[in-house]
PDB file of N, CA and C in Angstrom:
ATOM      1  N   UNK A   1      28.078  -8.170 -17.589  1.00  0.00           N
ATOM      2  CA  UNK A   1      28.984  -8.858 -16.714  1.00  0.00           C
ATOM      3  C   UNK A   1      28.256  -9.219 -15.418  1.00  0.00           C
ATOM      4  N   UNK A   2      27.987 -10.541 -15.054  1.00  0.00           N
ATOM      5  CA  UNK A   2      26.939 -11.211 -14.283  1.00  0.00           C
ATOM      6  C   UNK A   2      28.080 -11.488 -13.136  1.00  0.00           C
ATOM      7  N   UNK A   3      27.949 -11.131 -11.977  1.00  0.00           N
ATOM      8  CA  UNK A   3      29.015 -11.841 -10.960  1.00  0.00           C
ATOM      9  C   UNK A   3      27.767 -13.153 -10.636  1.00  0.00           C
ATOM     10  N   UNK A   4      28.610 -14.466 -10.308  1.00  0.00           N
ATOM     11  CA  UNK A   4      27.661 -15.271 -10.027  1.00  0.00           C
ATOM     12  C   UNK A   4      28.124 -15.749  -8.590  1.00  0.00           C
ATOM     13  N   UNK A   5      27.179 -15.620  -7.696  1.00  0.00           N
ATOM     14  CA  UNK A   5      28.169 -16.253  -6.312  1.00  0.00           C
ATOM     15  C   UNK A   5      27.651 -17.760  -6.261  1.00  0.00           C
ATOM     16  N   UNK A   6      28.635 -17.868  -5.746  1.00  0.00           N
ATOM     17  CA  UNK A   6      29.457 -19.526  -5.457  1.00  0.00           C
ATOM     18  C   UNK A   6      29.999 -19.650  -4.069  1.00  0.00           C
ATOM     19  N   UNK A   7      29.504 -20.367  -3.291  1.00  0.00           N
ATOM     20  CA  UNK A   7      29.600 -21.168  -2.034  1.00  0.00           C
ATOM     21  C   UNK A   7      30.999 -21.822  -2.269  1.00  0.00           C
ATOM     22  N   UNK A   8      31.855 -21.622  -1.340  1.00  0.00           N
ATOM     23  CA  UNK A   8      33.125 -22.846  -1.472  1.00  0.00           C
ATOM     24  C   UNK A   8      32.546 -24.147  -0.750  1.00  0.00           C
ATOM     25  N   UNK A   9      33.679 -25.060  -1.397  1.00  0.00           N
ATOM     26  CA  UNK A   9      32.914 -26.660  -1.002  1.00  0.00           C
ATOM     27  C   UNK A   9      32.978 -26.823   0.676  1.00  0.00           C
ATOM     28  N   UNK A  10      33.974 -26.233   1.347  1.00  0.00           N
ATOM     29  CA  UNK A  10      34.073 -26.610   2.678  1.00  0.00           C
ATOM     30  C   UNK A  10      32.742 -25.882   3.417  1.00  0.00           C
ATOM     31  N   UNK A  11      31.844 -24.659   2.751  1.00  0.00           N
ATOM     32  CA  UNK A  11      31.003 -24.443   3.601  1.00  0.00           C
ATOM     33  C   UNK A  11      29.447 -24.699   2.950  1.00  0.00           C
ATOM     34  N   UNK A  12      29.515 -25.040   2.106  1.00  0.00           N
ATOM     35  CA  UNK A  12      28.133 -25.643   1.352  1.00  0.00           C
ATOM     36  C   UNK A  12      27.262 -26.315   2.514  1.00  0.00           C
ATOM     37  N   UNK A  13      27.889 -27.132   3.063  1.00  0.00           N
ATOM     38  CA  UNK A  13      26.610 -27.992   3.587  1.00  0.00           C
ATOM     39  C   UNK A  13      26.310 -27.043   5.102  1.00  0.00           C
ATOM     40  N   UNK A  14      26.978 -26.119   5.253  1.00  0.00           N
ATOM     41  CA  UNK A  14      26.307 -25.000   6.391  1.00  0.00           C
ATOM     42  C   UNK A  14      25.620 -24.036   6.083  1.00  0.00           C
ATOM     43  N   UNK A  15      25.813 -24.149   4.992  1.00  0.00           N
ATOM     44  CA  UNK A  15      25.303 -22.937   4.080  1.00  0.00           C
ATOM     45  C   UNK A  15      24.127 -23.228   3.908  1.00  0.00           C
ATOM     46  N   UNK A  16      23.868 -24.166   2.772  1.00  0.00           N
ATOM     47  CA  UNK A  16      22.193 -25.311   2.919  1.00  0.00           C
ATOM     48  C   UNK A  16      21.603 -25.349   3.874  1.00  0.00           C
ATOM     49  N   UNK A  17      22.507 -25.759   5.247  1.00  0.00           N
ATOM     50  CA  UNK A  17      21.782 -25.908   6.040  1.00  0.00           C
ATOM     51  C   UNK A  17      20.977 -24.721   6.647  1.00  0.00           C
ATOM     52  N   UNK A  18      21.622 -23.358   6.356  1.00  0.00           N
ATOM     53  CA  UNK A  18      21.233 -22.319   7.087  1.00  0.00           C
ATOM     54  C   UNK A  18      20.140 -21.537   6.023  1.00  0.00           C
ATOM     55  N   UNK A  19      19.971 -21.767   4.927  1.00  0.00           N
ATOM     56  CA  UNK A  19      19.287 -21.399   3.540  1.00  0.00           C
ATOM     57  C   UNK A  19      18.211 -21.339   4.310  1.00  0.00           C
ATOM     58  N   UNK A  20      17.115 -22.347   4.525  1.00  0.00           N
ATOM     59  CA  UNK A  20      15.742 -22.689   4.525  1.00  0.00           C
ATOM     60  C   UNK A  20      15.785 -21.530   6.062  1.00  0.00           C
ATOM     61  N   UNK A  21      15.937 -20.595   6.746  1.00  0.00           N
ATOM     62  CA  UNK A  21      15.862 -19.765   7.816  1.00  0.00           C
ATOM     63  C   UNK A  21      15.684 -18.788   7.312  1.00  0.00           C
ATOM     64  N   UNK A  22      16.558 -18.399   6.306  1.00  0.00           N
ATOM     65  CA  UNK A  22      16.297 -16.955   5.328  1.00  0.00           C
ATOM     66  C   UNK A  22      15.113 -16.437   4.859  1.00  0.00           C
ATOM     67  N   UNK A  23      14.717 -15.380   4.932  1.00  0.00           N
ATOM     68  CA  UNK A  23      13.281 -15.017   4.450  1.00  0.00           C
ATOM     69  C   UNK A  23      13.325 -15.575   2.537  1.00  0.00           C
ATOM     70  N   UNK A  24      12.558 -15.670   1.647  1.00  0.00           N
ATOM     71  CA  UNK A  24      12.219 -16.018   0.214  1.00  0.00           C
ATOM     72  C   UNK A  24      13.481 -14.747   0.105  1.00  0.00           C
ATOM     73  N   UNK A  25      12.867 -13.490  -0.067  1.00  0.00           N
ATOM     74  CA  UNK A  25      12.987 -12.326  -0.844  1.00  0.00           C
ATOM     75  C   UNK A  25      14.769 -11.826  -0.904  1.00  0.00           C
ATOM     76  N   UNK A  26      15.000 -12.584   0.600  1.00  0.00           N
ATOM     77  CA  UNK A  26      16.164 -12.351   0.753  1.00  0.00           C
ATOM     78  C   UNK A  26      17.641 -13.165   0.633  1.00  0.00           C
ATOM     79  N   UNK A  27      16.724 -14.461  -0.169  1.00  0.00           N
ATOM     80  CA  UNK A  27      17.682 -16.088  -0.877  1.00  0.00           C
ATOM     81  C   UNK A  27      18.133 -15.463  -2.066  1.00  0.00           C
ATOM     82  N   UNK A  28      17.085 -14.147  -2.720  1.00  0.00           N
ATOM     83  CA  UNK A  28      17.953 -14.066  -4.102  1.00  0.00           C
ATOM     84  C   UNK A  28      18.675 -12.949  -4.281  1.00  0.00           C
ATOM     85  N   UNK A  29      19.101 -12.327  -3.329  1.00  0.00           N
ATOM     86  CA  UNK A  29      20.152 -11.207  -2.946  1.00  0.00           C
ATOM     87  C   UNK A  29      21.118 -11.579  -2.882  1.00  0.00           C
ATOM     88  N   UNK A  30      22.258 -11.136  -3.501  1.00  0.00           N
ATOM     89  CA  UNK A  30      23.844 -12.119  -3.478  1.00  0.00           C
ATOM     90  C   UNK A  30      24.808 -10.997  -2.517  1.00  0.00           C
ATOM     91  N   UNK A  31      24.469 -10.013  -1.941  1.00  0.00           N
ATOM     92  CA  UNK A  31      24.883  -9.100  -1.087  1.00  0.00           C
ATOM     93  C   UNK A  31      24.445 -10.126   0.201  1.00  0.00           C
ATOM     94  N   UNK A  32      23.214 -10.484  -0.086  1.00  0.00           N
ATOM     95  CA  UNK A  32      23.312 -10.925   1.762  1.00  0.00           C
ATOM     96  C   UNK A  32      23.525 -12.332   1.650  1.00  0.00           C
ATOM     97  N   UNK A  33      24.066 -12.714   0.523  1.00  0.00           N
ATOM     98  CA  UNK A  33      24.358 -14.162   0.253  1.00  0.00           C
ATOM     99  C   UNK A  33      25.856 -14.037   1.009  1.00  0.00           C
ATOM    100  N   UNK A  34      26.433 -13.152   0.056  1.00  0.00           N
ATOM    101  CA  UNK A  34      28.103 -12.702   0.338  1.00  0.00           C
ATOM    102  C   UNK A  34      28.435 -12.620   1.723  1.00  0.00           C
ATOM    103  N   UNK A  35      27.312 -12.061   2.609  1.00  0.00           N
ATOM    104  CA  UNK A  35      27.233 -11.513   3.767  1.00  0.00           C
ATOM    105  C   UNK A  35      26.910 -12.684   4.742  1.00  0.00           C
ATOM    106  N   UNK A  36      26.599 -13.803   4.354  1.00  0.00           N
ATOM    107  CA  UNK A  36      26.131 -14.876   5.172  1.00  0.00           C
ATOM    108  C   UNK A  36      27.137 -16.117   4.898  1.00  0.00           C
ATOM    109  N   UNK A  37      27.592 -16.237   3.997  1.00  0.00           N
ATOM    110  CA  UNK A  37      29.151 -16.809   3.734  1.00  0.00           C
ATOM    111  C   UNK A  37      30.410 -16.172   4.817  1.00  0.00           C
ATOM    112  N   UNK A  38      30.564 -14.666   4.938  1.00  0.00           N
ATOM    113  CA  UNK A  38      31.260 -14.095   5.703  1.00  0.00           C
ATOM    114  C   UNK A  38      31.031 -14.564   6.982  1.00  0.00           C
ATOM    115  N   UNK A  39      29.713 -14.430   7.500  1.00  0.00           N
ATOM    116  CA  UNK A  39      29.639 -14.801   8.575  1.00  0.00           C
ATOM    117  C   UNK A  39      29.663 -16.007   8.867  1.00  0.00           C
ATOM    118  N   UNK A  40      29.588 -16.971   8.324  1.00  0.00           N
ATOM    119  CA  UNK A  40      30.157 -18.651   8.416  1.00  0.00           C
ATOM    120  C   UNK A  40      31.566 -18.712   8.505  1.00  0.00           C
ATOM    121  N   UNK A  41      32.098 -18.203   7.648  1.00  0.00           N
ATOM    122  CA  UNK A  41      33.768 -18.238   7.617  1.00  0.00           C
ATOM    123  C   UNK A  41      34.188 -17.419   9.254  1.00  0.00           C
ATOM    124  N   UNK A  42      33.520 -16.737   9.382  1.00  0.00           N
ATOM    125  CA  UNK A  42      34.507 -15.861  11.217  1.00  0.00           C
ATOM    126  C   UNK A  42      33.855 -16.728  11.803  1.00  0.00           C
ATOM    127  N   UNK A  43      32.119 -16.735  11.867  1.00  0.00           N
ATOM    128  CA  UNK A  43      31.846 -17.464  13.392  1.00  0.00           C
ATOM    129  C   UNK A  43      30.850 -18.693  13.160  1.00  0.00           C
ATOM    130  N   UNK A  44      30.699 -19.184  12.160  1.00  0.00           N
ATOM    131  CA  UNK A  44      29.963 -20.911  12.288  1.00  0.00           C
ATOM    132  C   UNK A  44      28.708 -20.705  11.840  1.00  0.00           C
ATOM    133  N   UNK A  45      27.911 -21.520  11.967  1.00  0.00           N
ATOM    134  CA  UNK A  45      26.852 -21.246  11.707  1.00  0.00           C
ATOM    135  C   UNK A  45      26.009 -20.509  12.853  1.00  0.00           C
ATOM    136  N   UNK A  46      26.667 -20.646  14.231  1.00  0.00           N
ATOM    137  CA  UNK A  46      25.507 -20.055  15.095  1.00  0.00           C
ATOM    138  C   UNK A  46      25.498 -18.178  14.734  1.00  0.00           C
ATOM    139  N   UNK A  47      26.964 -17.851  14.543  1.00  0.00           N
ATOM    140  CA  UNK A  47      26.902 -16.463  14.172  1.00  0.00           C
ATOM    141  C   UNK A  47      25.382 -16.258  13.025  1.00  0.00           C
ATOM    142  N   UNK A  48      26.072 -17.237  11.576  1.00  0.00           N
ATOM    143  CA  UNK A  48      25.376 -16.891  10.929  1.00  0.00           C
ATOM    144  C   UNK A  48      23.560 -17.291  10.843  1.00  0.00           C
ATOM    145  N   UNK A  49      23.266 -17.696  11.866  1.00  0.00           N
ATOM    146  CA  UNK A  49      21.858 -17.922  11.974  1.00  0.00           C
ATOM    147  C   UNK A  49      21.130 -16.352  12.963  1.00  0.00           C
ATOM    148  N   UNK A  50      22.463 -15.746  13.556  1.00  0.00           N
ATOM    149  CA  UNK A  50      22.077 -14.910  14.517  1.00  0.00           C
ATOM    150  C   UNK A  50      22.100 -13.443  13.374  1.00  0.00           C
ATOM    151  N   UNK A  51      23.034 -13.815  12.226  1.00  0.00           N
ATOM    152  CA  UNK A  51      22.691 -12.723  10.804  1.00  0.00           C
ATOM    153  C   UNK A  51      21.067 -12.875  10.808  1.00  0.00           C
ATOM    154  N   UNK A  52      20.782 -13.849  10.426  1.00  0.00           N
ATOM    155  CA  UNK A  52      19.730 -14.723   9.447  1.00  0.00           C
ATOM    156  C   UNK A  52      18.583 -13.489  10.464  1.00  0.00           C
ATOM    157  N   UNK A  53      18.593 -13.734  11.541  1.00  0.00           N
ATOM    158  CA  UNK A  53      17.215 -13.721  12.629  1.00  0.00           C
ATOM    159  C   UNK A  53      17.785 -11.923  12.396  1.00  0.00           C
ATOM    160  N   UNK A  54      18.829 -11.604  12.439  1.00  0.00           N
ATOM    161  CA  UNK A  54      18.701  -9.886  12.375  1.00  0.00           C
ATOM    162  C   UNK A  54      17.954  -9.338  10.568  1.00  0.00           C
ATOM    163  N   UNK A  55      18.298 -10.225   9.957  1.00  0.00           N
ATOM    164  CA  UNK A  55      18.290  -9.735   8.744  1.00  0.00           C
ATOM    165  C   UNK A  55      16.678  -9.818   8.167  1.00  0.00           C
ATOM    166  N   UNK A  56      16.139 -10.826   8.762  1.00  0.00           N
ATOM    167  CA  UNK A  56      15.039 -11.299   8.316  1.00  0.00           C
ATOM    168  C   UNK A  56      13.917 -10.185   9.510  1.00  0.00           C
ATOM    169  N   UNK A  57      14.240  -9.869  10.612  1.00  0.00           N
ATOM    170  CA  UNK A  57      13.333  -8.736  11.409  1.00  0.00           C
ATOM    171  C   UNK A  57      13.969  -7.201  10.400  1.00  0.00           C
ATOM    172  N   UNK A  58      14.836  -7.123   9.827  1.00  0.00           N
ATOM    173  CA  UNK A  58      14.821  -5.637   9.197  1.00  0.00           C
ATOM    174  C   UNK A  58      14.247  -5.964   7.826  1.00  0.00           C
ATOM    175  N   UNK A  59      14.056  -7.072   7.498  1.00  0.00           N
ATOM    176  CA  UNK A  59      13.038  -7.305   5.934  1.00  0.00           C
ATOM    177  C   UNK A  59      11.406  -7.017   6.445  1.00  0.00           C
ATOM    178  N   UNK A  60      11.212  -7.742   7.556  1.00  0.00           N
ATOM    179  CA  UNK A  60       9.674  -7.818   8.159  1.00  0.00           C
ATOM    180  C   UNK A  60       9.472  -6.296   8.412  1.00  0.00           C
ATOM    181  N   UNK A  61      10.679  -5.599   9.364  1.00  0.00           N
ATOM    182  CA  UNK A  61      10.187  -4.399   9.365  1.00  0.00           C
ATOM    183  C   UNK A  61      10.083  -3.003   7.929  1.00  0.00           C
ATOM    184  N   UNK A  62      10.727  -3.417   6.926  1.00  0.00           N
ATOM    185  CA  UNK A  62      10.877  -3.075   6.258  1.00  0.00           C
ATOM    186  C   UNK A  62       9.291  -3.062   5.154  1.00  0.00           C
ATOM    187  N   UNK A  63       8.751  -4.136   5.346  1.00  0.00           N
ATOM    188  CA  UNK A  63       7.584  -4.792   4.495  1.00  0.00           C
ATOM    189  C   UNK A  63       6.573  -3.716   5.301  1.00  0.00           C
ATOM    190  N   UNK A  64       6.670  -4.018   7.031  1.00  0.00           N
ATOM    191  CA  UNK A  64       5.429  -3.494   7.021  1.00  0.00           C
ATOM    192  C   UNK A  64       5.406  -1.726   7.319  1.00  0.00           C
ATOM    193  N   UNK A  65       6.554  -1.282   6.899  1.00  0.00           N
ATOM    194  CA  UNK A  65       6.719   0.131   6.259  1.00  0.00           C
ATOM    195  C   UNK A  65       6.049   0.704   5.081  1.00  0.00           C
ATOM    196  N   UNK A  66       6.238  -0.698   4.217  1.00  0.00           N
ATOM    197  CA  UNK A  66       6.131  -0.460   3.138  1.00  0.00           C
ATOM    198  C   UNK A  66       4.235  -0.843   2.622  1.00  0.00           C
ATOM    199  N   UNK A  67       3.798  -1.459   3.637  1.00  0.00           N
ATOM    200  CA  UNK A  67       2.151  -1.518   3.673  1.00  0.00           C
ATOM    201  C   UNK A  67       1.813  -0.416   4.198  1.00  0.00           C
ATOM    202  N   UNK A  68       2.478   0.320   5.203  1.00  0.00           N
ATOM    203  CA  UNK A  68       2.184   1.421   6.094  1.00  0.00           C
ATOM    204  C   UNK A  68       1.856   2.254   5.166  1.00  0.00           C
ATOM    205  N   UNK A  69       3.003   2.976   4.164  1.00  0.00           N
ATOM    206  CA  UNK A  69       2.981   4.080   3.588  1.00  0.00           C
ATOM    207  C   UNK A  69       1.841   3.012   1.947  1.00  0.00           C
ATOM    208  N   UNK A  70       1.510   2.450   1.826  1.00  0.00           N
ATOM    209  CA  UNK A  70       0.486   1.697   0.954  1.00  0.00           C
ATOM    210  C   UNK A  70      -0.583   2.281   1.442  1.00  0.00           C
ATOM    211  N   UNK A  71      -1.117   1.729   2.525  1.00  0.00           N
ATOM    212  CA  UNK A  71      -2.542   2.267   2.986  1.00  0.00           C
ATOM    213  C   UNK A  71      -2.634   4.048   3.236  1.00  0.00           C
ATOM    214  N   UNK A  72      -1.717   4.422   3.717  1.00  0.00           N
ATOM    215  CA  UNK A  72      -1.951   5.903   3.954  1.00  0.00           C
ATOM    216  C   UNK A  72      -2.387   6.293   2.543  1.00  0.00           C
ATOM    217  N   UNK A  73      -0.953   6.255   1.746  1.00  0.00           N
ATOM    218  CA  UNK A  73      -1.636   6.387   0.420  1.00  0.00           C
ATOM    219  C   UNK A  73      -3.487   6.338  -0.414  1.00  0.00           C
ATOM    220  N   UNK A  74      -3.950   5.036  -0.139  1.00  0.00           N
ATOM    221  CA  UNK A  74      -5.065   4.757  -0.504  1.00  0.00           C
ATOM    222  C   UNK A  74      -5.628   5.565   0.303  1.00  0.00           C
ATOM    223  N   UNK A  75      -5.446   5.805   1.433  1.00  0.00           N
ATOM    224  CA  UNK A  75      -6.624   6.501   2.298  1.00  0.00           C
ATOM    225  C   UNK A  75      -6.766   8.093   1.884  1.00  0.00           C
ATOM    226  N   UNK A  76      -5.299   8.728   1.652  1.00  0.00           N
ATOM    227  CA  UNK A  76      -5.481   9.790   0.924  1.00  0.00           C
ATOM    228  C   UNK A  76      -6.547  10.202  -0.241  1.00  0.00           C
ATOM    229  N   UNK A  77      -5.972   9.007  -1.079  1.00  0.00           N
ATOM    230  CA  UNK A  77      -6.731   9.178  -2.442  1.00  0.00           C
ATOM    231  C   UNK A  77      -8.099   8.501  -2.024  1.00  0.00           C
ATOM    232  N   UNK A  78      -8.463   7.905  -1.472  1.00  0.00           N
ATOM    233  CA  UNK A  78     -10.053   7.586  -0.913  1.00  0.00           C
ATOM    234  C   UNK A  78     -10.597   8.899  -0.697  1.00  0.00           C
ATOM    235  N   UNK A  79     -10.083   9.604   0.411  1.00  0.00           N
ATOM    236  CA  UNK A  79     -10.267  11.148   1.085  1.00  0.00           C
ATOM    237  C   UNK A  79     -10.547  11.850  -0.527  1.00  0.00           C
ATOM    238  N   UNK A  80      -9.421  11.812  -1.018  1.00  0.00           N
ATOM    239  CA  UNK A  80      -9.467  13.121  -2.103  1.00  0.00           C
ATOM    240  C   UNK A  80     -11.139  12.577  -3.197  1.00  0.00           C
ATOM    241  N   UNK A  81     -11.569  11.245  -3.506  1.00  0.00           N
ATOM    242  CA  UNK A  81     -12.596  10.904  -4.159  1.00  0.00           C
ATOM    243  C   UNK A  81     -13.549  11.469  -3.654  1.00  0.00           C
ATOM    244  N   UNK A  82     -13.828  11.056  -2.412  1.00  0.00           N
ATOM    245  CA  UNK A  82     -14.839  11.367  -1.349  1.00  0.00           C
ATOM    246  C   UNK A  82     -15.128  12.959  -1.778  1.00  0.00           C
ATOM    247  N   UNK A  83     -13.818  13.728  -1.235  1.00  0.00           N
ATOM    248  CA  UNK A  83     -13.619  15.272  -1.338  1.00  0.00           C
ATOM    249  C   UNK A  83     -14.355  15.857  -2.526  1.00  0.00           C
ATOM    250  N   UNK A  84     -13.995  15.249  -3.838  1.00  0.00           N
ATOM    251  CA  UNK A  84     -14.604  15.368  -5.174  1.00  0.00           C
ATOM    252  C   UNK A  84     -16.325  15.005  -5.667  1.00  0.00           C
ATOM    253  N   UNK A  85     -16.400  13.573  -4.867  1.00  0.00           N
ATOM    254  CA  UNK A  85     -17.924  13.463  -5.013  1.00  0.00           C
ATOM    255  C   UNK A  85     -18.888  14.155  -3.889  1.00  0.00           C
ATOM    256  N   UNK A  86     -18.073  14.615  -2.720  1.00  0.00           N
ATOM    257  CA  UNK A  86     -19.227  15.635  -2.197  1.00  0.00           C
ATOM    258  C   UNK A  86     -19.213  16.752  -2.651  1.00  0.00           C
ATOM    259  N   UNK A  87     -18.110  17.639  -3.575  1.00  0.00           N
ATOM    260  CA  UNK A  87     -18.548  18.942  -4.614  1.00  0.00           C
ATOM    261  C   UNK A  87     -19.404  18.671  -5.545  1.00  0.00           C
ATOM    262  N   UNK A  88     -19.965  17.414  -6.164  1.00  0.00           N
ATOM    263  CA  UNK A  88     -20.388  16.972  -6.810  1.00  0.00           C
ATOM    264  C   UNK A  88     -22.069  17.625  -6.876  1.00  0.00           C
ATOM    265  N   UNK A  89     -21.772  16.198  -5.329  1.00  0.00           N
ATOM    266  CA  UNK A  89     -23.597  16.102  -4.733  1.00  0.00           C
ATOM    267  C   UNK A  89     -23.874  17.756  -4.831  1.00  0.00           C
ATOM    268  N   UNK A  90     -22.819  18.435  -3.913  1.00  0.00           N
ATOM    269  CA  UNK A  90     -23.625  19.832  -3.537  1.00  0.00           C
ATOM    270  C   UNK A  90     -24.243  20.767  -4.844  1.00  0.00           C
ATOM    271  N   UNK A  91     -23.072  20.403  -6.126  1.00  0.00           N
ATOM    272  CA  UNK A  91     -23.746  21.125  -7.518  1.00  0.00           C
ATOM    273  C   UNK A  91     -24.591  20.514  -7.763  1.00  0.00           C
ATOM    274  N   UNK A  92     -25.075  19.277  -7.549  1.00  0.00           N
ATOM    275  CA  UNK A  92     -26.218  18.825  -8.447  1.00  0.00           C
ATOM    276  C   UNK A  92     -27.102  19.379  -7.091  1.00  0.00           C
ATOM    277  N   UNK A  93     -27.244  19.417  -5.380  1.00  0.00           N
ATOM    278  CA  UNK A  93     -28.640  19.916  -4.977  1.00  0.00           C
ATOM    279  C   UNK A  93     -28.772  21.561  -5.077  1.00  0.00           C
ATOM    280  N   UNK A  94     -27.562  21.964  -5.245  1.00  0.00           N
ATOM    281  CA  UNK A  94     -28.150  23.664  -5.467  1.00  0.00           C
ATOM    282  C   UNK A  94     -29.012  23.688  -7.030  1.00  0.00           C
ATOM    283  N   UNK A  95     -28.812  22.482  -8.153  1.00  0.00           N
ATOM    284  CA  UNK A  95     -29.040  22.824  -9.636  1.00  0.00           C
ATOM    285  C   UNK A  95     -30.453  22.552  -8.883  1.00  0.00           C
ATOM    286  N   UNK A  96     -31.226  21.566  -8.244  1.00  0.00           N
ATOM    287  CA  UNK A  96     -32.229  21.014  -7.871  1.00  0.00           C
ATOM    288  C   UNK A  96     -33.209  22.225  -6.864  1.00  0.00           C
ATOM    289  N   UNK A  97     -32.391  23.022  -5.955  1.00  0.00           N
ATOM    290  CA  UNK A  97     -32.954  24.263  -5.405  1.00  0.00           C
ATOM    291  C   UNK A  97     -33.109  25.032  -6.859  1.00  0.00           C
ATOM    292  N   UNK A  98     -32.503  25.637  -7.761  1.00  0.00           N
ATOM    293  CA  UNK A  98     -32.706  26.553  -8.022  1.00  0.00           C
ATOM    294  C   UNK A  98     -33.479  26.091  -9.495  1.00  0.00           C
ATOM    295  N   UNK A  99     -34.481  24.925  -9.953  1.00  0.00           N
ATOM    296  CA  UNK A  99     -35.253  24.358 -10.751  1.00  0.00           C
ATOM    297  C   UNK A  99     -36.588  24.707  -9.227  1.00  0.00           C
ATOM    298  N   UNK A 100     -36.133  24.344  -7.763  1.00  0.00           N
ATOM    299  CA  UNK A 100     -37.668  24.026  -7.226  1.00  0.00           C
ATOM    300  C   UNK A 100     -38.027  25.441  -6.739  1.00  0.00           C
ATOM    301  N   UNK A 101     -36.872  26.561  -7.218  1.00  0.00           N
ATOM    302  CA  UNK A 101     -37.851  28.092  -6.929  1.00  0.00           C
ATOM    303  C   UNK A 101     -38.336  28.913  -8.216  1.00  0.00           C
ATOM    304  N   UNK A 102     -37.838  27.760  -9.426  1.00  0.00           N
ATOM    305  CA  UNK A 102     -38.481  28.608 -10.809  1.00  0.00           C
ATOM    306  C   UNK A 102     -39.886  27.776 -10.880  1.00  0.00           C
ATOM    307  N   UNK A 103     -39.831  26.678  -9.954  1.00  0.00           N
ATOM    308  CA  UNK A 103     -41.101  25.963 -10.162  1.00  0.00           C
ATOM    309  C   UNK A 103     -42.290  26.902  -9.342  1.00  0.00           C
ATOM    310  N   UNK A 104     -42.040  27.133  -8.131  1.00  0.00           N
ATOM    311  CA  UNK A 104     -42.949  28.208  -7.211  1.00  0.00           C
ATOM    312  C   UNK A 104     -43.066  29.272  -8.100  1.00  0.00           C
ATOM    313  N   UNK A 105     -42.450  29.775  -8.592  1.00  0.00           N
ATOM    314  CA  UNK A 105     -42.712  31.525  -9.090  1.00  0.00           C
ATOM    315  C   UNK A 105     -43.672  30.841 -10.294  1.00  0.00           C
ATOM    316  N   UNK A 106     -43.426  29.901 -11.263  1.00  0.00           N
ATOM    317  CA  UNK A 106     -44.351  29.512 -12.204  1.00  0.00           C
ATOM    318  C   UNK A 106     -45.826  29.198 -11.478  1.00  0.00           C
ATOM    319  N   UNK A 107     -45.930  28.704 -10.497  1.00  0.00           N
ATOM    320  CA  UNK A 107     -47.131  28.091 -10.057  1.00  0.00           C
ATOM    321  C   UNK A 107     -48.144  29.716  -9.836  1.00  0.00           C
ATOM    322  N   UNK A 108     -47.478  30.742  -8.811  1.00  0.00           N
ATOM    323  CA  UNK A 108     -48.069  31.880  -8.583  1.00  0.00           C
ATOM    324  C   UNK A 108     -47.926  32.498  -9.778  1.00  0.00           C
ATOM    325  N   UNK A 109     -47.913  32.358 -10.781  1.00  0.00           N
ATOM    326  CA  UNK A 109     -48.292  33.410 -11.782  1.00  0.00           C
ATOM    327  C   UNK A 109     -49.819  32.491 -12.935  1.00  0.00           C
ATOM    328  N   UNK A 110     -49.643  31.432 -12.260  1.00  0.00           N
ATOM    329  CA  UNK A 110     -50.819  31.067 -12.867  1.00  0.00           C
ATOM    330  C   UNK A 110     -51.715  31.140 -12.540  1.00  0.00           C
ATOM    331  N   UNK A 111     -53.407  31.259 -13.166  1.00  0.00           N
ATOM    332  CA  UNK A 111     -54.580  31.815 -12.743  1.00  0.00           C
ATOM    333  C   UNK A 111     -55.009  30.915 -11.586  1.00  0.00           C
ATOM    334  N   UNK A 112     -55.770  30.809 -10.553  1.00  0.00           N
ATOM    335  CA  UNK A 112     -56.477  30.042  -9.899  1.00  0.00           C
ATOM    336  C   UNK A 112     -57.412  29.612 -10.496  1.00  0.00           C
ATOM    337  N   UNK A 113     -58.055  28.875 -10.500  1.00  0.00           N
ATOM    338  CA  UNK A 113     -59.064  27.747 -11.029  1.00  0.00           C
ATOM    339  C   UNK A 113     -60.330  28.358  -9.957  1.00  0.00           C
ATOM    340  N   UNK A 114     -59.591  28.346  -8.424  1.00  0.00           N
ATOM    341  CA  UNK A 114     -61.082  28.911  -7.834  1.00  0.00           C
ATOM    342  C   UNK A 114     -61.673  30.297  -8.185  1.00  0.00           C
ATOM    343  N   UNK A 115     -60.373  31.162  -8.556  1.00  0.00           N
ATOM    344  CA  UNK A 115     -61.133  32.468  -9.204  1.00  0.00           C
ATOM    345  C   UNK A 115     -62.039  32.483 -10.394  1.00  0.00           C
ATOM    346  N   UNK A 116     -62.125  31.786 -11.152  1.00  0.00           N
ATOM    347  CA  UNK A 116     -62.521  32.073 -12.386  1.00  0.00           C
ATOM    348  C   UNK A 116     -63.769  31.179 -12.305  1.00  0.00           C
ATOM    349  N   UNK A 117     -64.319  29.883 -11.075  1.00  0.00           N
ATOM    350  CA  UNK A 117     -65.269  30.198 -10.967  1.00  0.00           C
ATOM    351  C   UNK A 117     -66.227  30.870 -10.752  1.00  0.00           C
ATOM    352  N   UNK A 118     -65.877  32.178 -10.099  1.00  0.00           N
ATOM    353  CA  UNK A 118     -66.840  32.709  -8.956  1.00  0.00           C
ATOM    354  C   UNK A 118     -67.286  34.168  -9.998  1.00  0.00           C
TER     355      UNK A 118
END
């Protein structure tokens, strides 16, 4: 069951006229369609352009809420990668310390070359 809204004929052409002010996102909402008809019918179009300019700063502020908590996000999970590839690095340079002190103990257990001339 689809409600479809419908403009009456006496306010169509204020209505049109006031359309192109509306943000995109908020032309295909039939709540603030309903809501912008209302306000034509009490106070004219100047009311309803003074909807339009409230409605369209709580969409803008709304958007850039919604980038706000976007980037934090990414920055988290950036942080947490980061967090993960420096446990990383540190296992692979301790594997690299503890190959370059089996390499020393191998070197001193081998004969000198100058001893075995002499």
């Amino acid at each position: 069951m689809v409600d479809q809204f419908t403009v009456p004929e006496e306010y169509e052409i204020s209505f049109r006229r006031i359309m192109p002010y509306l943000m995109s996102p908020l032309q295909r909402n039939p709540q603030i369609l309903e809501s912008l008809l209302l306000y034509l019918k009490l106070g004219g179009e100047k009311m309803a352009r003074i909807a339009i300019d409230a409605m369209n700063v709580t969409q803008r502020l709304q958007n850039a809420e919604l980038k706000k908590l976007l980037r934090e996000q990414e920055l988290l999970n950036d942080n947490g990668r980061d967090d993960e590839d420096d446990e990383d690095d540190d296992d692979d340079e301790s594997e690299d310390d503890d190959r370059g002190e089996d390499d020393a103990v191998a070197d001193d257990d081998a004969p000198d070359d100058d001893d075995a001339s002499d």
